[in-house]
PDB file of N, CA and C in Angstrom:
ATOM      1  N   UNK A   1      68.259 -82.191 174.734  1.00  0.00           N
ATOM      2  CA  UNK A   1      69.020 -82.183 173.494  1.00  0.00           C
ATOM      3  C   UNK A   1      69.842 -80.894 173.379  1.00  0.00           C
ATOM      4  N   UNK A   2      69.295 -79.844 173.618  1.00  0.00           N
ATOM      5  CA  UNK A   2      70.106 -78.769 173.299  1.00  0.00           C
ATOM      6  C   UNK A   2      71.288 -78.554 174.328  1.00  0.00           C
ATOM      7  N   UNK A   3      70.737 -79.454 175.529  1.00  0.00           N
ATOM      8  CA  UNK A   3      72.369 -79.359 176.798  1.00  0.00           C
ATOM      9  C   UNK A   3      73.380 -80.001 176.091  1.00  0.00           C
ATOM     10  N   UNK A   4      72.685 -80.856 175.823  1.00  0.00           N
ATOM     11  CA  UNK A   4      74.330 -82.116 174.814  1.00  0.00           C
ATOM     12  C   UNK A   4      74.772 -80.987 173.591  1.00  0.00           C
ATOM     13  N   UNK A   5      74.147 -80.075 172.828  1.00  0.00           N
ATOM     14  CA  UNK A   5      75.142 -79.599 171.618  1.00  0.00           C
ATOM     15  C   UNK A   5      75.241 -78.783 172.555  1.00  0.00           C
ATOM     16  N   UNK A   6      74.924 -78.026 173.600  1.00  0.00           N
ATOM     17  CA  UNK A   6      76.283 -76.609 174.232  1.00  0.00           C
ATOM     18  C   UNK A   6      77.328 -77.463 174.810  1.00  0.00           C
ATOM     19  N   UNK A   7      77.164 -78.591 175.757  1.00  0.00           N
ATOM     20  CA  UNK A   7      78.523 -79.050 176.071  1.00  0.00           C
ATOM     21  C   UNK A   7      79.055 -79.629 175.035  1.00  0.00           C
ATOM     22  N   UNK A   8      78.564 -80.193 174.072  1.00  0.00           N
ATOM     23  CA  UNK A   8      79.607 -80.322 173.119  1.00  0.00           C
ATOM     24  C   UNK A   8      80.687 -79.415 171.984  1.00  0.00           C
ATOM     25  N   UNK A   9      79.667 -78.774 171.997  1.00  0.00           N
ATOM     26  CA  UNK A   9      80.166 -77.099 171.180  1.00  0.00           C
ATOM     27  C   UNK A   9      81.301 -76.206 172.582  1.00  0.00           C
ATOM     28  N   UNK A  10      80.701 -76.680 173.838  1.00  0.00           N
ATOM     29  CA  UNK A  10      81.929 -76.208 174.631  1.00  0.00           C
ATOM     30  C   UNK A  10      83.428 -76.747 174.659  1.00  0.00           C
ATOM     31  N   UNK A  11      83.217 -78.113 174.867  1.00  0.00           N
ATOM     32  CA  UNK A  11      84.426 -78.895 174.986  1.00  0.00           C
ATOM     33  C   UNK A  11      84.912 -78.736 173.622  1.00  0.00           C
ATOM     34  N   UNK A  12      84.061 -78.462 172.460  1.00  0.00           N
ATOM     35  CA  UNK A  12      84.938 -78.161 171.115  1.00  0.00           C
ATOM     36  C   UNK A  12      86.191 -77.360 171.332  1.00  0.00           C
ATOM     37  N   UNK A  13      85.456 -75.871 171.542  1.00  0.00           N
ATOM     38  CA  UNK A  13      86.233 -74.851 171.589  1.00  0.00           C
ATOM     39  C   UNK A  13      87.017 -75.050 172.813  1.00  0.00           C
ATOM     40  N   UNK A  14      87.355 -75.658 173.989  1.00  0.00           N
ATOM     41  CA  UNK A  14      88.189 -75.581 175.151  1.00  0.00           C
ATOM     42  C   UNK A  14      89.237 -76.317 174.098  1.00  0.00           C
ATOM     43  N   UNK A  15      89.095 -77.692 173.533  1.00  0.00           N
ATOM     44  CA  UNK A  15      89.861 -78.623 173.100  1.00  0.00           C
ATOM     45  C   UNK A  15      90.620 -77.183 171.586  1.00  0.00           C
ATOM     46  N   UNK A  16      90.380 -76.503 171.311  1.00  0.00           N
ATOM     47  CA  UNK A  16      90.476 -76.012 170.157  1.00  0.00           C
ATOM     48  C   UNK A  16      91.350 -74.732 170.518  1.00  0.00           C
ATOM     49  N   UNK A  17      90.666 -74.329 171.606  1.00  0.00           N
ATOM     50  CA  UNK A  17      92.063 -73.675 171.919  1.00  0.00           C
ATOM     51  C   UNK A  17      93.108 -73.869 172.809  1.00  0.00           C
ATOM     52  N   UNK A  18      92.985 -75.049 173.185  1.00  0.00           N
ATOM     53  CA  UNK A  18      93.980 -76.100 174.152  1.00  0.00           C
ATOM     54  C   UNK A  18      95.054 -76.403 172.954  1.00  0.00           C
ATOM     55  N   UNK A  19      94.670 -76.445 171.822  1.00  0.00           N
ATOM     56  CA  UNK A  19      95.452 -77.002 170.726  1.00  0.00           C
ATOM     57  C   UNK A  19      95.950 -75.778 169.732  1.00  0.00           C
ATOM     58  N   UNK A  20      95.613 -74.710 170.053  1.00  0.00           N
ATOM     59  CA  UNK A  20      95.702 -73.551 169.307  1.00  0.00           C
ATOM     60  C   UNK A  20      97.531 -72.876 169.292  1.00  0.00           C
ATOM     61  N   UNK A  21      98.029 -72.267 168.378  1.00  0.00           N
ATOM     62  CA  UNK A  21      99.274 -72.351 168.033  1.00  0.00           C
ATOM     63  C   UNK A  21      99.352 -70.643 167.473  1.00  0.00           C
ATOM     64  N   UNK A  22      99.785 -70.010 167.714  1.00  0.00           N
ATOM     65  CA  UNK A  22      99.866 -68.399 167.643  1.00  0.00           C
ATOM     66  C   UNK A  22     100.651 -68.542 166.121  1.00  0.00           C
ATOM     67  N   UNK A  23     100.317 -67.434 165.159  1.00  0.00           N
ATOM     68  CA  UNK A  23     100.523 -67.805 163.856  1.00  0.00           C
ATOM     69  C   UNK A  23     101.457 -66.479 163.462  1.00  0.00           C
ATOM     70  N   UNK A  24     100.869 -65.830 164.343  1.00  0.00           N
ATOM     71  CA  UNK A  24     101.847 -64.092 163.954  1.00  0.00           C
ATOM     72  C   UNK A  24     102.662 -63.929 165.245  1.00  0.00           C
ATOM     73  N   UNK A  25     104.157 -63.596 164.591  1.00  0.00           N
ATOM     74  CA  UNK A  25     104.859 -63.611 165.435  1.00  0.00           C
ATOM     75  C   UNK A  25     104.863 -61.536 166.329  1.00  0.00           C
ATOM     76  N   UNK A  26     105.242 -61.623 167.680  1.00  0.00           N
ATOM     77  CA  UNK A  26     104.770 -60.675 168.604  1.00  0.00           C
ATOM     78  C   UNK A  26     105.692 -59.359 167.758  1.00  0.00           C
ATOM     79  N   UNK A  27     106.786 -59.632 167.474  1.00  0.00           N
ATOM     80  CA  UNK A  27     107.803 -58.681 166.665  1.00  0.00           C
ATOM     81  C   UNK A  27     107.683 -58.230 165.708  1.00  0.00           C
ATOM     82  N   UNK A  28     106.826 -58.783 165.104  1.00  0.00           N
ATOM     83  CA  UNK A  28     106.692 -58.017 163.601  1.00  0.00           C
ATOM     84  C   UNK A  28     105.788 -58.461 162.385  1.00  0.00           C
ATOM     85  N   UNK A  29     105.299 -58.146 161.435  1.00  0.00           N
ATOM     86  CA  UNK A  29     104.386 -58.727 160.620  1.00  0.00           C
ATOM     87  C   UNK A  29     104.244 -60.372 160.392  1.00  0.00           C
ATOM     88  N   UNK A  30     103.725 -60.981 160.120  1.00  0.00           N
ATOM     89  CA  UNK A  30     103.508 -62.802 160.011  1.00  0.00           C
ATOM     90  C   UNK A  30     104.520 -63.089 159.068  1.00  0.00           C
ATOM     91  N   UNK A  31     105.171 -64.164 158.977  1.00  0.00           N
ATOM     92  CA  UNK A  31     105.976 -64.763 158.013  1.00  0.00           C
ATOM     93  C   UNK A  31     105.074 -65.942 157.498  1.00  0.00           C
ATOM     94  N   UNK A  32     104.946 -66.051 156.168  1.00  0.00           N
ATOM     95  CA  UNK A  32     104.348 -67.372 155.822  1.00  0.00           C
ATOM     96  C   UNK A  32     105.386 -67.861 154.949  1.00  0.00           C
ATOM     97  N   UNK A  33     105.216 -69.362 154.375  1.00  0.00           N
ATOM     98  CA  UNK A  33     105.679 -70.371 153.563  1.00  0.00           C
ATOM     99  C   UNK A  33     105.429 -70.143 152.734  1.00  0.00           C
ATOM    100  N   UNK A  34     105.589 -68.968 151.504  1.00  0.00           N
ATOM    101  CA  UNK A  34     105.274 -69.376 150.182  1.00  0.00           C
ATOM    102  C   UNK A  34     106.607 -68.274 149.468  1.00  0.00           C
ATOM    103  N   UNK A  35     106.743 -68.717 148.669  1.00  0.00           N
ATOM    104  CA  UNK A  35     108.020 -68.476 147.842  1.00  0.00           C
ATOM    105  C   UNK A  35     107.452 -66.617 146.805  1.00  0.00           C
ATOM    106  N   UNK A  36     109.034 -66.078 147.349  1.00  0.00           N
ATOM    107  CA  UNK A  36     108.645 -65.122 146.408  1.00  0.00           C
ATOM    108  C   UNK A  36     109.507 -64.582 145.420  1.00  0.00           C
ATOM    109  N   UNK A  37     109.353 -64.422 144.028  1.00  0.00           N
ATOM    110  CA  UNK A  37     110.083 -64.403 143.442  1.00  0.00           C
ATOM    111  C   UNK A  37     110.931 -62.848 143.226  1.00  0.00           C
ATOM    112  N   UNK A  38     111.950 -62.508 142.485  1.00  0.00           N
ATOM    113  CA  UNK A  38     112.498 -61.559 142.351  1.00  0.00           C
ATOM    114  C   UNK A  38     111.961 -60.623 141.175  1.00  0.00           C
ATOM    115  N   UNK A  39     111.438 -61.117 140.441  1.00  0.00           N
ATOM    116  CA  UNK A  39     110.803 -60.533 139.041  1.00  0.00           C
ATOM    117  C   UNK A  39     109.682 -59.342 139.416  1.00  0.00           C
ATOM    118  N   UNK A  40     110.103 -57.752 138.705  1.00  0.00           N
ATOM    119  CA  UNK A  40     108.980 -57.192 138.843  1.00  0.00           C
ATOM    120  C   UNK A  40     107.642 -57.699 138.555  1.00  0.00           C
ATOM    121  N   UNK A  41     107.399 -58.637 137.523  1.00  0.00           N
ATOM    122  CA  UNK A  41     106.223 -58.922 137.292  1.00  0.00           C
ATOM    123  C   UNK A  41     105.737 -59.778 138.460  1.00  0.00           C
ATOM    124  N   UNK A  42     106.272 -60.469 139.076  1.00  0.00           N
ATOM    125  CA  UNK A  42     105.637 -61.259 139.971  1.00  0.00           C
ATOM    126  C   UNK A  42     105.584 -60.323 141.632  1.00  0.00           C
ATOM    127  N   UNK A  43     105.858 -59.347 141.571  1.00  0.00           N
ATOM    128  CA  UNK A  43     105.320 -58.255 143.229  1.00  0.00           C
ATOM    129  C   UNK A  43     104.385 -58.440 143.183  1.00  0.00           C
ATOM    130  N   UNK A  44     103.470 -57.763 142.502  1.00  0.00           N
ATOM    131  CA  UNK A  44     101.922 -57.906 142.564  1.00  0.00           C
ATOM    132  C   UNK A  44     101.353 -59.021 143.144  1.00  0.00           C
ATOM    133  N   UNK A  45     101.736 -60.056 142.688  1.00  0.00           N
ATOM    134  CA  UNK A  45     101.029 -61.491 142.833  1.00  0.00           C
ATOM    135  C   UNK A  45     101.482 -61.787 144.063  1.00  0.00           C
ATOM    136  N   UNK A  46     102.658 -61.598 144.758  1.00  0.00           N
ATOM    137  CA  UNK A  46     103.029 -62.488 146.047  1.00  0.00           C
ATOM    138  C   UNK A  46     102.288 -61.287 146.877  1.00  0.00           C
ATOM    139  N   UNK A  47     102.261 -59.869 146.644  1.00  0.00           N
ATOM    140  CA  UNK A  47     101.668 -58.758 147.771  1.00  0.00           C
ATOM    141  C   UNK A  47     100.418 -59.544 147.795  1.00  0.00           C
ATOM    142  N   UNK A  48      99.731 -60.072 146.657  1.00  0.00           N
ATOM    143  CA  UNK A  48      98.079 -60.137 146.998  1.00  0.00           C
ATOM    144  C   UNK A  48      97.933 -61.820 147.826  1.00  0.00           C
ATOM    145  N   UNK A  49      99.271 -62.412 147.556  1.00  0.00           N
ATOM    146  CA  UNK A  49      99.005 -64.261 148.293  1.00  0.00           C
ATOM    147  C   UNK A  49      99.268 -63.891 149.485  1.00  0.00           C
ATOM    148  N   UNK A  50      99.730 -62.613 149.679  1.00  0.00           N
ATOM    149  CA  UNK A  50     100.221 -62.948 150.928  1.00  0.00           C
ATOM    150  C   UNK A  50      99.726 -62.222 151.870  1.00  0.00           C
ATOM    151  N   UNK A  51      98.395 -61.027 150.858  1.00  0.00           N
ATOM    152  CA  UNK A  51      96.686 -60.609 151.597  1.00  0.00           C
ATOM    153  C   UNK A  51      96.214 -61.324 152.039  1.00  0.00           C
ATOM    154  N   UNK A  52      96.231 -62.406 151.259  1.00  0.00           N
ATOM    155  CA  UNK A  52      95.230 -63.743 151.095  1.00  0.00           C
ATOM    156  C   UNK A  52      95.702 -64.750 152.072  1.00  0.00           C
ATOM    157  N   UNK A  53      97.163 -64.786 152.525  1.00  0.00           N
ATOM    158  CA  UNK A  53      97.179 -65.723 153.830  1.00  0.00           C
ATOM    159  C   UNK A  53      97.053 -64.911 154.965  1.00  0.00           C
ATOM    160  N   UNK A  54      97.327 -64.039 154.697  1.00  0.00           N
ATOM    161  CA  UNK A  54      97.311 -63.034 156.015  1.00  0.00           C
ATOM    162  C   UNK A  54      95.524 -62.970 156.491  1.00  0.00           C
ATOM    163  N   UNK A  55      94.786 -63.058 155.775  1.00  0.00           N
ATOM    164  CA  UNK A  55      93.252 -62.804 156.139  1.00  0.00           C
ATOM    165  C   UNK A  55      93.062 -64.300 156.318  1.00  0.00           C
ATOM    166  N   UNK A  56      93.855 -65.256 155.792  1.00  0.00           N
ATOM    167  CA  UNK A  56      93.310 -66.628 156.440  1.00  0.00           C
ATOM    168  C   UNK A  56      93.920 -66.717 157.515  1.00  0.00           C
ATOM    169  N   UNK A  57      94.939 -66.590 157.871  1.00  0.00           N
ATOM    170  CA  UNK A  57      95.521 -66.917 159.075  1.00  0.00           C
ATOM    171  C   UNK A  57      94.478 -65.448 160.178  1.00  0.00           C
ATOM    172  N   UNK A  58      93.666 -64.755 159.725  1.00  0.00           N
ATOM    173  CA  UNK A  58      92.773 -63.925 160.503  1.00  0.00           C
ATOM    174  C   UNK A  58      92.143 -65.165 161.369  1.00  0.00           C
ATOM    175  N   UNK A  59      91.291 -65.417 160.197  1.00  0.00           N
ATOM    176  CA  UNK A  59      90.076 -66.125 160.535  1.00  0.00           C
ATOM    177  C   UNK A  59      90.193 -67.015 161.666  1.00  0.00           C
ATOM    178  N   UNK A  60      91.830 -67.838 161.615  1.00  0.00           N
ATOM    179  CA  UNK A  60      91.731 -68.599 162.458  1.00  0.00           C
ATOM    180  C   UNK A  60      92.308 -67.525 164.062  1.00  0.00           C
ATOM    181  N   UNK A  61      92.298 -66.374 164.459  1.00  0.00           N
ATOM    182  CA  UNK A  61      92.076 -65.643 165.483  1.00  0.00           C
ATOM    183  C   UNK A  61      90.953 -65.073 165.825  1.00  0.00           C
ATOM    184  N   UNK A  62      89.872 -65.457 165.445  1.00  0.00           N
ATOM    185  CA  UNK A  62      88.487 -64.877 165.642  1.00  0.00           C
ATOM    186  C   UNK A  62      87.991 -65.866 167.011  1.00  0.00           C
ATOM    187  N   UNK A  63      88.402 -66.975 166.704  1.00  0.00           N
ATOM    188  CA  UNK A  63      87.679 -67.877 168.129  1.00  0.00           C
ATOM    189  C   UNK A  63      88.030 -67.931 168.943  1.00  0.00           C
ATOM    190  N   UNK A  64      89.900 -67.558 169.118  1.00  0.00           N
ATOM    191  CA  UNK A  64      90.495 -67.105 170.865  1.00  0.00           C
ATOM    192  C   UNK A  64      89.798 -66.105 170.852  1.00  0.00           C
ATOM    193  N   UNK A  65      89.540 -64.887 170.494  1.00  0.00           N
ATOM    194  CA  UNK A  65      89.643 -63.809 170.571  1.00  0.00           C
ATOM    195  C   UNK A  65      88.337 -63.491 171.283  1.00  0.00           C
ATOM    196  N   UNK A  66      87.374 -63.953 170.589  1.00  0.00           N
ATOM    197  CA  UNK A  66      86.098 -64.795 171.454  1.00  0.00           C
ATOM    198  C   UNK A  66      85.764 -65.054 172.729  1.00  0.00           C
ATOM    199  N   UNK A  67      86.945 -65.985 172.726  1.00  0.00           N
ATOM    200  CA  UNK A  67      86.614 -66.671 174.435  1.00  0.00           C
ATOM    201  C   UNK A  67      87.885 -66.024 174.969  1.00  0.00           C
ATOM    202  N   UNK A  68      88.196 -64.676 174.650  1.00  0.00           N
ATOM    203  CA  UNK A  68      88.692 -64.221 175.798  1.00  0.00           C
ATOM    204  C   UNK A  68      90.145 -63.898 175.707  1.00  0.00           C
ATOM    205  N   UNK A  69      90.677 -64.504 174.529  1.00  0.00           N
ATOM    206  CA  UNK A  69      92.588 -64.415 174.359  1.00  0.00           C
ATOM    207  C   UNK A  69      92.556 -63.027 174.139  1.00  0.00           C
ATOM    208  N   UNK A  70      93.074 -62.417 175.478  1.00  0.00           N
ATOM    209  CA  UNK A  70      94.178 -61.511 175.040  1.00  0.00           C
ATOM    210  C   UNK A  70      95.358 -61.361 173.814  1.00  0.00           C
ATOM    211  N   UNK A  71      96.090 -61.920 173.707  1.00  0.00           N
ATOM    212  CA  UNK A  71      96.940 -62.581 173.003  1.00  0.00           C
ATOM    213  C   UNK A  71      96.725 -62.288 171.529  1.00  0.00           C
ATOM    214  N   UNK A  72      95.418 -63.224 171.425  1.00  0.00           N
ATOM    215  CA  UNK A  72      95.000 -63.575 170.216  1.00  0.00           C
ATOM    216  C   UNK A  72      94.290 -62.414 170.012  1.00  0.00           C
ATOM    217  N   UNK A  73      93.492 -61.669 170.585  1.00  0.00           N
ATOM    218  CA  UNK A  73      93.156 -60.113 169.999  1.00  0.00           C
ATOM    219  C   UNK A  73      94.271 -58.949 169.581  1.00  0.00           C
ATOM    220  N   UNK A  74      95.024 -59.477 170.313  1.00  0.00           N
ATOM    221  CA  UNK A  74      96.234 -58.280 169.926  1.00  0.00           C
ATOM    222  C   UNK A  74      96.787 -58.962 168.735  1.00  0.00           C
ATOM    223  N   UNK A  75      97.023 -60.034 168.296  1.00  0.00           N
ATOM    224  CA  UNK A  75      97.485 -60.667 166.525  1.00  0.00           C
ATOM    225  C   UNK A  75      96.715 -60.266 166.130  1.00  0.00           C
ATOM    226  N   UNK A  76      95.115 -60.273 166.148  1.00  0.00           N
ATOM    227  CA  UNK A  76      94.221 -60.206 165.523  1.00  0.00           C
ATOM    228  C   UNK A  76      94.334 -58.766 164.794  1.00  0.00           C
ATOM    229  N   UNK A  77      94.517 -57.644 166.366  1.00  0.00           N
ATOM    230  CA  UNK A  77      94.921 -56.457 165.627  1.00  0.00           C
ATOM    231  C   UNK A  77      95.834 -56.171 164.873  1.00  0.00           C
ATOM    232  N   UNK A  78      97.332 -56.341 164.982  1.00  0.00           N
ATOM    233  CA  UNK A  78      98.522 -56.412 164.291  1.00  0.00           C
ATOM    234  C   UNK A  78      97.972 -56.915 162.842  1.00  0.00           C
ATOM    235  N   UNK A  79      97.415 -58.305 162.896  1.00  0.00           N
ATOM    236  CA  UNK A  79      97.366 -58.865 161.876  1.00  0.00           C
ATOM    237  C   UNK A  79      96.387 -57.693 160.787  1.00  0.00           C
ATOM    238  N   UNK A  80      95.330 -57.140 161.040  1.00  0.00           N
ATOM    239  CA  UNK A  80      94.351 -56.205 160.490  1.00  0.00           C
ATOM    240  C   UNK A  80      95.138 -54.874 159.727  1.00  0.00           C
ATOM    241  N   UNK A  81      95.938 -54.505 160.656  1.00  0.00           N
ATOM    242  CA  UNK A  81      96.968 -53.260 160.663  1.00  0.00           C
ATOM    243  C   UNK A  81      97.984 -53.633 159.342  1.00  0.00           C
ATOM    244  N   UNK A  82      97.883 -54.723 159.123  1.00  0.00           N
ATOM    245  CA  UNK A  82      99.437 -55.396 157.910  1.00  0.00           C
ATOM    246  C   UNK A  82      98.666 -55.840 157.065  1.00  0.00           C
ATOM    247  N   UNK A  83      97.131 -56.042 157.399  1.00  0.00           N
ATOM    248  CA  UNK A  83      96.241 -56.234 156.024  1.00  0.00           C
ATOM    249  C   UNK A  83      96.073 -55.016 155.377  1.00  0.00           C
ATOM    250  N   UNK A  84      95.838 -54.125 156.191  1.00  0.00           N
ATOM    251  CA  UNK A  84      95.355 -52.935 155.538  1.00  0.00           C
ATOM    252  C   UNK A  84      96.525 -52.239 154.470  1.00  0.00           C
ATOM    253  N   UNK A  85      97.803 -52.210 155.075  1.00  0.00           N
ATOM    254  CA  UNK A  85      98.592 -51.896 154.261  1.00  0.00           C
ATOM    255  C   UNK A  85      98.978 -52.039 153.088  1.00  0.00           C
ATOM    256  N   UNK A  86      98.778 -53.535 153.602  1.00  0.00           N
ATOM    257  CA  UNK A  86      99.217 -54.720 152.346  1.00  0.00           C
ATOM    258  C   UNK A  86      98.039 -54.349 151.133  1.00  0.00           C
ATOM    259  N   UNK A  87      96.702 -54.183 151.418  1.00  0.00           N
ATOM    260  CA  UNK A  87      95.444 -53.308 150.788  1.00  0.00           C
ATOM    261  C   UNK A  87      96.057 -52.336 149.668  1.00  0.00           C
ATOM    262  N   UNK A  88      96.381 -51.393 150.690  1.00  0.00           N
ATOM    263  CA  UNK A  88      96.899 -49.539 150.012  1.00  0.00           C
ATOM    264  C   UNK A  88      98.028 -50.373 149.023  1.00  0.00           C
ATOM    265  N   UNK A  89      98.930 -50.728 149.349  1.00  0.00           N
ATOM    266  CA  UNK A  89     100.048 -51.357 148.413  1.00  0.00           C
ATOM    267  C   UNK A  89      99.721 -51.707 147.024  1.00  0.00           C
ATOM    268  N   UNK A  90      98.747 -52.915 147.049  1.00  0.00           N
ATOM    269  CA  UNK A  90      98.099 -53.374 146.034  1.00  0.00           C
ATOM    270  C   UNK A  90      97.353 -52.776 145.283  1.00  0.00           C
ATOM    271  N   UNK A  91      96.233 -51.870 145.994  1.00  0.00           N
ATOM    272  CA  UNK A  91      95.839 -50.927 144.955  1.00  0.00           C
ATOM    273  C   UNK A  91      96.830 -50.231 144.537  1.00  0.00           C
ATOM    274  N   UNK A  92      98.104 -49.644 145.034  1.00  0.00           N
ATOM    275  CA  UNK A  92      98.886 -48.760 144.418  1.00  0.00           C
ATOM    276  C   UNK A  92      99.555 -48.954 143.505  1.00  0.00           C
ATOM    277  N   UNK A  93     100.037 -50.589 143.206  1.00  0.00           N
ATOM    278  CA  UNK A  93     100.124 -51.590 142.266  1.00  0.00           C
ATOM    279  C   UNK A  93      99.603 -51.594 141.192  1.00  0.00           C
ATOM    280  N   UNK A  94      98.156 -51.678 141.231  1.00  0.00           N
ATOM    281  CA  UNK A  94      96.854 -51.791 140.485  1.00  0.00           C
ATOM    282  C   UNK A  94      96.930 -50.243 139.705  1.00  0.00           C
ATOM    283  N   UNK A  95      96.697 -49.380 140.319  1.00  0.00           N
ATOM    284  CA  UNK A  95      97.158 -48.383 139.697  1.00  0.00           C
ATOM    285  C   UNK A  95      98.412 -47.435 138.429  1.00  0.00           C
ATOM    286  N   UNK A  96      99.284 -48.100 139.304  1.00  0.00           N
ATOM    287  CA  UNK A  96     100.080 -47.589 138.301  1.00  0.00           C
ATOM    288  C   UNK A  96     100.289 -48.495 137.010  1.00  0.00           C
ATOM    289  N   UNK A  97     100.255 -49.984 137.466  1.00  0.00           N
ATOM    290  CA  UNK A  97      99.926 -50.871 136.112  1.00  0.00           C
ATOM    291  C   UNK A  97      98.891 -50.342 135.093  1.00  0.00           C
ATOM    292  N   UNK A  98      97.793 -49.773 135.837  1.00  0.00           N
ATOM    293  CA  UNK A  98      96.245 -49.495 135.073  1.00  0.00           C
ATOM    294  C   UNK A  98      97.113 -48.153 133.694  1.00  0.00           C
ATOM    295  N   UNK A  99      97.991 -47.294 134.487  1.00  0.00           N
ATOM    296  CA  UNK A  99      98.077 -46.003 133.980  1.00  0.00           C
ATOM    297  C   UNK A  99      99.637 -46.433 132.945  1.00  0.00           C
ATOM    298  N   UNK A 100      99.778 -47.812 132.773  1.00  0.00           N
ATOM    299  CA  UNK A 100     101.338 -48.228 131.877  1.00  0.00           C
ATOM    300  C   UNK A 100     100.770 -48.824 130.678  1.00  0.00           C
TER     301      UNK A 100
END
């Protein structure tokens, strides 16, 4: 029993990253699909959606990265490096709103 769930849990992940699609581009921070508006009031909110896709689109680089993607460890890093920023930003956000 336990041979059948490793080959199956293997062929998962071969099939998974056979199908896998690089999400951050090599040039420069990730671009996602979501709309941002021009209004000071709305910075805040798109800096933090776009924490929030940026750490989802992480997650899905944790399992190349795993079995071995080069590739996908180096997004992984980039991607970490533009979270963190994106971090400092928001608190700095948070801040000066706190002190208005």
């Amino acid at each position: 029993m336990d041979k059948i769930a490793v080959v199956h849990s293997t062929s998962t992940s071969i099939s998974t990253l056979q199908s896998y699609r690089p999400v951050v581009n090599d040039y420069g921070p990730p671009s996602f699909s979501f709309s941002q508006s021009s209004s000071g009031s709305q910075v805040p909110q798109s800096k933090y959606a776009e924490l929030l896709s940026i750490i989802e689109e992480l997650g899905k680089e944790i399992r190349p990265t795993y079995a071995g993607s080069k590739s996908a460890m180096e997004r992984l890093k980039r991607g970490i490096i533009h979270a963190r920023g994106l971090v400092r930003e928001c608190l700095a956000e948070t801040e000066r709103n706190a002190r208005s």
